[in-house]
Protein backbone atom coordinates (compact mmCIF):
# COMPACT_ATOMS: atom_id res chain seq x y z
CA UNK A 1 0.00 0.00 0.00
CA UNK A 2 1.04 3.13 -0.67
CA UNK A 3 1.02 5.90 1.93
CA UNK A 4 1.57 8.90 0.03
CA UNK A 5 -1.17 7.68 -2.85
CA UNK A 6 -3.77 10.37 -1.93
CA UNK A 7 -2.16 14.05 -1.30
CA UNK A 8 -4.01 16.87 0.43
CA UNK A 9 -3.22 20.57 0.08
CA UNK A 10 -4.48 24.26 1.75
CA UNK A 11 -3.01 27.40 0.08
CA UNK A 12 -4.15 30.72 0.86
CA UNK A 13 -3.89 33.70 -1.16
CA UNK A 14 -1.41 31.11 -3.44
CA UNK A 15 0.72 30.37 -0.82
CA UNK A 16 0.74 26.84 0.32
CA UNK A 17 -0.18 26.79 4.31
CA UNK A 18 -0.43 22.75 4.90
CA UNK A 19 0.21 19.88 3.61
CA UNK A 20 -1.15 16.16 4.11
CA UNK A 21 -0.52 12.58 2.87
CA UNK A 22 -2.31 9.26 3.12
CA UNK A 23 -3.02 5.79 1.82
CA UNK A 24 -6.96 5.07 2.06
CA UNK A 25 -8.95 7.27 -0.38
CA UNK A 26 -12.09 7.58 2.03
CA UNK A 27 -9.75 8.74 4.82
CA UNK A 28 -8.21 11.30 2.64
CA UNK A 29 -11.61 12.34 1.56
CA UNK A 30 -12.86 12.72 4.59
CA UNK A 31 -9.54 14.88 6.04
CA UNK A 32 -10.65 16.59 3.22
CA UNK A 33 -14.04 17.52 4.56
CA UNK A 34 -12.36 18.34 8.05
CA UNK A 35 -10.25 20.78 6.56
CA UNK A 36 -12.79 22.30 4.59
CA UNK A 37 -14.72 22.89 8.30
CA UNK A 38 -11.24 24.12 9.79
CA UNK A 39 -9.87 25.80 7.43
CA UNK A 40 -12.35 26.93 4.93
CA UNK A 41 -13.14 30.47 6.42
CA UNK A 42 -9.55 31.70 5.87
CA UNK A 43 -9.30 34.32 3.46
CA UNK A 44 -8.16 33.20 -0.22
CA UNK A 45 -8.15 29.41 1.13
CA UNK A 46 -8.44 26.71 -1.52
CA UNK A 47 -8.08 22.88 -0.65
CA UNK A 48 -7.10 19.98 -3.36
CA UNK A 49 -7.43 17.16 -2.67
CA UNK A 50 -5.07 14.68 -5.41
CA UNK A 51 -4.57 10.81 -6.08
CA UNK A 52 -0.96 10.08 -7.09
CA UNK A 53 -0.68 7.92 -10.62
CA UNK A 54 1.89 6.60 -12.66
CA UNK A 55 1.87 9.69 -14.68
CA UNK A 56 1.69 12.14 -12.04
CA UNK A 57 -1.21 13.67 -9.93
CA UNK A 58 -4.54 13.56 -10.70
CA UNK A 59 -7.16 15.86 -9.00
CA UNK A 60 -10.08 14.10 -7.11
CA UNK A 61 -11.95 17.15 -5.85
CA UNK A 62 -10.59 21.22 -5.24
CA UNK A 63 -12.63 23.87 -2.50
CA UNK A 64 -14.07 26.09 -3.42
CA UNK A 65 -15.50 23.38 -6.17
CA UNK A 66 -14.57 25.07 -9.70
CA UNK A 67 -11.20 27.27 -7.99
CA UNK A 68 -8.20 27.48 -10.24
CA UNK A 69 -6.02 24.55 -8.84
CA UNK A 70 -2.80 26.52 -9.79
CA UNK A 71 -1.64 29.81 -11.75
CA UNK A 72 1.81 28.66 -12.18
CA UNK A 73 3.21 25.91 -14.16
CA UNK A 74 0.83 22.97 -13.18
CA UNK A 75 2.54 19.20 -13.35
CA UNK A 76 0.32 16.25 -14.45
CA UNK A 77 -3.19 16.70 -13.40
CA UNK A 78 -2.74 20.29 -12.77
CA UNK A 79 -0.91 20.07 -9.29
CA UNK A 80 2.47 21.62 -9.08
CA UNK A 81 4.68 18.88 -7.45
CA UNK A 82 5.15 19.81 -4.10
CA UNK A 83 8.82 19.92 -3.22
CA UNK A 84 8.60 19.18 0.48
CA UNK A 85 9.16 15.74 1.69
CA UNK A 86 5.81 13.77 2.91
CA UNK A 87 5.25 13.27 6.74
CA UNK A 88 4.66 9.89 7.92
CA UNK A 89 1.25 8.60 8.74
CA UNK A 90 -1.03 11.25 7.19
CA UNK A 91 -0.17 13.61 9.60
CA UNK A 92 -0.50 17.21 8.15
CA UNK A 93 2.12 19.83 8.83
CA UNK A 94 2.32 23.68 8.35
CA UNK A 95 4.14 24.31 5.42
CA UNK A 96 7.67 26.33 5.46
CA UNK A 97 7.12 30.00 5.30
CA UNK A 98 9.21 31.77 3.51
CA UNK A 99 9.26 35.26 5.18
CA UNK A 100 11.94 34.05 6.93
């Protein structure tokens, strides 16, 4: 089984904010839902949720339904390939800011 298969992300106002990885589809679907509740009311936030394939990502389902999944240089299925490592267990983690 593959535990990175099904790939959450939040950005707001295009910046990504969290990230999220796991191997069941209805547990990534319903994280999904969760972050929508959590998450949703932040300004400029947009959640995608993607299934990994042999030929990249594919997206399952974006909020707000019908947002943009990215403005810059998509990878297969639309994503941009996220260049932070997964963390283990489906655990979601704040993303690296880059004000820093």
């Amino acid at each position: 089984m593959d535990d990175e298969r099904f790939h959450l992300i939040l950005t707001a106002g295009g910046r990504p904010v969290m990230y999220g990885w796991w191997s069941k589809q209805p547990t990534a679907e319903h994280q999904y839902l969760s972050w929508i509740g959590s998450w949703g009311t932040i300004d400029g936030a947009r959640i995608i949720l993607t299934e990994r394939a042999d030929d990249g990502e594919r997206v399952i389902a974006t909020w707000p339904e019908g947002s943009q999944v990215s403005r810059q240089q998509p990878g297969p299925g639309g994503v941009r390939p996220s260049s932070h490592p997964p963390q283990p267990g489906g655990v979601p983690r704040p993303a690296p800011s880059r004000d820093r």
